[in-house]
Protein backbone atom coordinates (compact mmCIF):
# COMPACT_ATOMS: atom_id res chain seq x y z
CA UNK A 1 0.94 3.17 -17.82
CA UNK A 2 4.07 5.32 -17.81
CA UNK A 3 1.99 8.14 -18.06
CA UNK A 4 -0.26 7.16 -15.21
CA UNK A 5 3.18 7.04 -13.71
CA UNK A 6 4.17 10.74 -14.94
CA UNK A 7 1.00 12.33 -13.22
CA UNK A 8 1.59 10.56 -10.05
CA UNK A 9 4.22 12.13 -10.15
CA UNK A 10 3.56 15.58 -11.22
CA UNK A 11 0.96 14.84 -8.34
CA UNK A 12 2.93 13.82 -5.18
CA UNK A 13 5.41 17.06 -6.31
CA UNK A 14 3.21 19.73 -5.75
CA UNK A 15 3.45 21.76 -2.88
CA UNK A 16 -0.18 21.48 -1.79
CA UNK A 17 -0.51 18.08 -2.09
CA UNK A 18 -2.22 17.07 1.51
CA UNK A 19 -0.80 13.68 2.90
CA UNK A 20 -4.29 11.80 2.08
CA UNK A 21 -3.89 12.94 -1.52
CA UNK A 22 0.18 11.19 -1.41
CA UNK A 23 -1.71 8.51 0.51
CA UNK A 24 -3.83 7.59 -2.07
CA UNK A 25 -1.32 7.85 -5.20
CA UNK A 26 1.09 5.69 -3.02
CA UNK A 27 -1.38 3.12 -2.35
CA UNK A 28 -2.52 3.32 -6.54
CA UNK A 29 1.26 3.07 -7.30
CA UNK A 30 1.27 -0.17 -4.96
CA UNK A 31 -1.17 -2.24 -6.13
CA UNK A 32 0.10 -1.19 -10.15
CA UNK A 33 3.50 -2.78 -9.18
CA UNK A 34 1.65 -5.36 -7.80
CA UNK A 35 -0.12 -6.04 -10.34
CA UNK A 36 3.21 -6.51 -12.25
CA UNK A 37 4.89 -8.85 -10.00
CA UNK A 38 7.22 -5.43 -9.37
CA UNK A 39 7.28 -6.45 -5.74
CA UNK A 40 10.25 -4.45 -4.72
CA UNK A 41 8.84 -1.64 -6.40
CA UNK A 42 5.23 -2.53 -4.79
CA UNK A 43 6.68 -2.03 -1.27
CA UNK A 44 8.16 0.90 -1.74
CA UNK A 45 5.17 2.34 -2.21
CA UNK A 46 3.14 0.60 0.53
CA UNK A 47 5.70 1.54 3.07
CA UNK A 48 5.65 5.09 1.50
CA UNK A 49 1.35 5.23 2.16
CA UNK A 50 1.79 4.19 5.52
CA UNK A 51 3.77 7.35 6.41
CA UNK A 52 1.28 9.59 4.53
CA UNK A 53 -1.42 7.39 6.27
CA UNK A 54 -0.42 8.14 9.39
CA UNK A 55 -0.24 11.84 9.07
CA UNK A 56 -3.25 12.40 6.75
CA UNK A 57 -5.51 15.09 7.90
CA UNK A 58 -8.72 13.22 7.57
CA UNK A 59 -10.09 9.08 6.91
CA UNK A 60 -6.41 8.71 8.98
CA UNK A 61 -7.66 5.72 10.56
CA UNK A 62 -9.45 3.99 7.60
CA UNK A 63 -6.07 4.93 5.58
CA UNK A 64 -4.30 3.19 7.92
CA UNK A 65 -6.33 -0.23 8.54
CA UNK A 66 -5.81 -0.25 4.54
CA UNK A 67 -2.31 0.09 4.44
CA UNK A 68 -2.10 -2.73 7.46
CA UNK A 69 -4.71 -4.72 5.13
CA UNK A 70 -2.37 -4.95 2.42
CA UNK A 71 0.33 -5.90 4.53
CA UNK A 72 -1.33 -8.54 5.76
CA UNK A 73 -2.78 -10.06 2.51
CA UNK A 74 1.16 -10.45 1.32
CA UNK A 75 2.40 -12.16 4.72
CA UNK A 76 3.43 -15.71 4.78
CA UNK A 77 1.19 -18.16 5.56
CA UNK A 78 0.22 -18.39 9.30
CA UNK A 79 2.56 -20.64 11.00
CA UNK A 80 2.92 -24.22 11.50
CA UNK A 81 0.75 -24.27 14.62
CA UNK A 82 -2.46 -24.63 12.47
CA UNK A 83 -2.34 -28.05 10.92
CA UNK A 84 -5.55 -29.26 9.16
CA UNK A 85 -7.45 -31.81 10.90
CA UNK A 86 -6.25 -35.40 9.93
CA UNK A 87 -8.17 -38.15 11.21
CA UNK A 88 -6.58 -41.05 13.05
């Protein structure tokens, strides 16, 4: 893992890196701290795709709706407004 880590890095560095290409390294570095209950870590990294998502030279909306996908799936549950159905 760390040296998935290291060439992300060495990755998101270079100079010609286009903002898809950070995009997608942010998003990969996301869902690995995800994956390790890093959650601090995790959205530091979301909130880092969405800028590159919404300044990526091409797939900018589809990079986008993914980034707001994965904010969604880690809301809170919808408010108390929906109650299941109890009979009376």
């Amino acid at each position: 893992m760390k040296e998935k880590i290291l060439k992300f890095d060495e990755i998101l560095d270079r100079p010609k890196s286009t903002h898809y290409q950070k995009y997608t390294i942010y998003l990969e570095k996301y869902l690995m701290y995800k994956g390790l209950f890093n959650y601090v870590e995790a959205e530091n990294n979301l909130k880092k795709a969405e800028r590159e998502a919404s300044v990526a030279e091409h797939d900018r909306e589809r990079a986008v709706a993914r980034v707001q996908l994965e904010n969604l799936s880690r809301s809170p549950a919808p408010s108390s407004r929906f109650h299941a159905f109890q009979p009376s």
